[in-house]
C-alpha atoms as a PDB file:
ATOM      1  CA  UNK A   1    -109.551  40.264 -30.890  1.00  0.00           C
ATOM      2  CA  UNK A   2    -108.163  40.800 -34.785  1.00  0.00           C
ATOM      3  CA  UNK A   3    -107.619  43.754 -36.256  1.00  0.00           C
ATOM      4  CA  UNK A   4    -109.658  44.418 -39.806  1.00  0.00           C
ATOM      5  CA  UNK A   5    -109.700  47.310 -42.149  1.00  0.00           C
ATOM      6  CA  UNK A   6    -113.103  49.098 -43.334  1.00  0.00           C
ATOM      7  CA  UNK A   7    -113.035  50.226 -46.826  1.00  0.00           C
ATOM      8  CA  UNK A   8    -112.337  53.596 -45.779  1.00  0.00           C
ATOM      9  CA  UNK A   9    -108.846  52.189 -44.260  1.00  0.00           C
ATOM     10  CA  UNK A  10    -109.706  53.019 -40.725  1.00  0.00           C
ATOM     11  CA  UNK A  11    -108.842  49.304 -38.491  1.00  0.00           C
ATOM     12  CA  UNK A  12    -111.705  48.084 -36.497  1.00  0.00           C
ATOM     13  CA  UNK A  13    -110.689  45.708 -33.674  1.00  0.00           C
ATOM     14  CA  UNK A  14    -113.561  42.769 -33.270  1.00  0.00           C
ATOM     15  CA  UNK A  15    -113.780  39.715 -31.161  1.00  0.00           C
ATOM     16  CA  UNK A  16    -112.766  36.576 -33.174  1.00  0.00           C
ATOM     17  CA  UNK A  17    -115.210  34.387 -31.340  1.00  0.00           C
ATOM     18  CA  UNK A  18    -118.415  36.055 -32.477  1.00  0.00           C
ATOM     19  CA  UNK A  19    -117.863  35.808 -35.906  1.00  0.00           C
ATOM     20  CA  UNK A  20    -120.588  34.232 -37.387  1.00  0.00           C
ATOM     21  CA  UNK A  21    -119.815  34.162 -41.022  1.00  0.00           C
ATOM     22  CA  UNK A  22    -117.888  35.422 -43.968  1.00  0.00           C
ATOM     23  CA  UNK A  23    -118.896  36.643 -47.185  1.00  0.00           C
ATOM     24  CA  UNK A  24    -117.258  37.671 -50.572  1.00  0.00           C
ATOM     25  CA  UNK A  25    -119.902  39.560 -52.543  1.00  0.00           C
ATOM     26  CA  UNK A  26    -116.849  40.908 -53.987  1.00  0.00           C
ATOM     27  CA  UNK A  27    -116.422  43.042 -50.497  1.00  0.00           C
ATOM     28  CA  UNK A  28    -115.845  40.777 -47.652  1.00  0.00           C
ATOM     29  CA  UNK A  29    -118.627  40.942 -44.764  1.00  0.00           C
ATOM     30  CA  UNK A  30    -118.246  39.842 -41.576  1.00  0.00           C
ATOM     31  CA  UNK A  31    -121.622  39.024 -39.593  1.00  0.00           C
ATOM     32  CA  UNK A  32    -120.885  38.625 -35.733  1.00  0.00           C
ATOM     33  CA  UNK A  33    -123.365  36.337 -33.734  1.00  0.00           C
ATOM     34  CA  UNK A  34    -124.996  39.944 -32.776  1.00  0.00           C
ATOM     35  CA  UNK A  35    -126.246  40.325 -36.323  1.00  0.00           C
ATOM     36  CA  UNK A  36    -123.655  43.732 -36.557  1.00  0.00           C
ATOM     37  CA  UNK A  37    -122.061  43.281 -40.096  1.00  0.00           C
ATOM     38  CA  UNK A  38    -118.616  44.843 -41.000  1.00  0.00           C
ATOM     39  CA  UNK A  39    -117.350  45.549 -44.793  1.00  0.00           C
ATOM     40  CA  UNK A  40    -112.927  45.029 -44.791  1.00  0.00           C
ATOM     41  CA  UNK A  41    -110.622  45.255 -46.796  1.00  0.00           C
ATOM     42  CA  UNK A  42    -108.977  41.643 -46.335  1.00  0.00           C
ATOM     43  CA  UNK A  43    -109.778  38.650 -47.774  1.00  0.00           C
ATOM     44  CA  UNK A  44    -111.884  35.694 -46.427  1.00  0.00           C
ATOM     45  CA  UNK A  45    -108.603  33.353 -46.536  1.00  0.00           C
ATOM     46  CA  UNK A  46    -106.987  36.426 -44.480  1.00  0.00           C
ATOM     47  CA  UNK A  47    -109.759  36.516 -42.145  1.00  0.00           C
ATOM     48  CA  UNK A  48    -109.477  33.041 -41.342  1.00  0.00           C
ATOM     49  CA  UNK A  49    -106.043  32.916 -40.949  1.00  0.00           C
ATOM     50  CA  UNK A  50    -106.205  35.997 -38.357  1.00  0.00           C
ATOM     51  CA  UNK A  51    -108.786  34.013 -36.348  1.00  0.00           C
ATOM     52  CA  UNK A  52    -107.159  30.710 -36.217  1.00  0.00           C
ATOM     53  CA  UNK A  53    -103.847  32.546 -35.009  1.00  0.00           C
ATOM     54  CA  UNK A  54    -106.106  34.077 -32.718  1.00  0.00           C
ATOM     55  CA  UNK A  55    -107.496  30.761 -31.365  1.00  0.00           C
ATOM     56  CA  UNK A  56    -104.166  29.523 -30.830  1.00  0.00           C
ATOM     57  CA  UNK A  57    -103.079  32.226 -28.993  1.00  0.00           C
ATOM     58  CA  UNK A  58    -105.693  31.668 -26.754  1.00  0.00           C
ATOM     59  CA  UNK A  59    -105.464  27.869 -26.826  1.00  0.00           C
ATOM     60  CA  UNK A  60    -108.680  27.166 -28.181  1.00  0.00           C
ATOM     61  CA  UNK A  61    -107.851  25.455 -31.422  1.00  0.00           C
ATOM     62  CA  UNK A  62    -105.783  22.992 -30.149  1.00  0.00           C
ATOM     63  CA  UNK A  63    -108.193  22.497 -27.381  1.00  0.00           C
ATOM     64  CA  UNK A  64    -111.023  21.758 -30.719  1.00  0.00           C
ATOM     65  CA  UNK A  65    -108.739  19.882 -33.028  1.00  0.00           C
ATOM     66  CA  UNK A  66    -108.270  15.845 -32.865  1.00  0.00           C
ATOM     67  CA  UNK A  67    -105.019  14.432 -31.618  1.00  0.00           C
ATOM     68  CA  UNK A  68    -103.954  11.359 -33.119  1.00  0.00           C
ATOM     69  CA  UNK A  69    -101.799   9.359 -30.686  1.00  0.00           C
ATOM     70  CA  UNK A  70     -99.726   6.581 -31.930  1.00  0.00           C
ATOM     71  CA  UNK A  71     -98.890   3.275 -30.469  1.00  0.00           C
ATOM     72  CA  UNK A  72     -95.118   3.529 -29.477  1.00  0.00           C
ATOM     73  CA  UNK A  73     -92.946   0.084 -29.374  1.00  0.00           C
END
């Protein structure tokens, strides 16, 4: 879960894996997989640096990114 704010500055807790999308329109929207759409106060680059520290936390973006191993002598 992150924590956004709406526009009225009341934080809204919402699960990080069913966002769907982000918009700037010059509010940012967040559409879940559930087709509910939130207007916050942050930023889309904020938004997706609260949901990749959220995947981490988790493990799941380490689990998704590609691991380069090297040759060692």
């Amino acid at each position: 879960m992150i924590t956004v704010t709406r526009l009225n500055g009341s934080k809204l807790m919402i699960n990080a894996l069913l966002v769907e999308l982000i918009e700037e329109t010059p509010d940012t929207i967040i559409t879940l997989t559930t087709g509910k759409k939130y207007i916050v106060t942050e930023s889309a680059s904020e938004l997706r640096l609260l949901i990749q520290s959220y995947l981490r936390s988790i493990g799941v973006l380490a689990a998704t990114q590609k691991i380069e191993k090297t040759e060692g002598p």
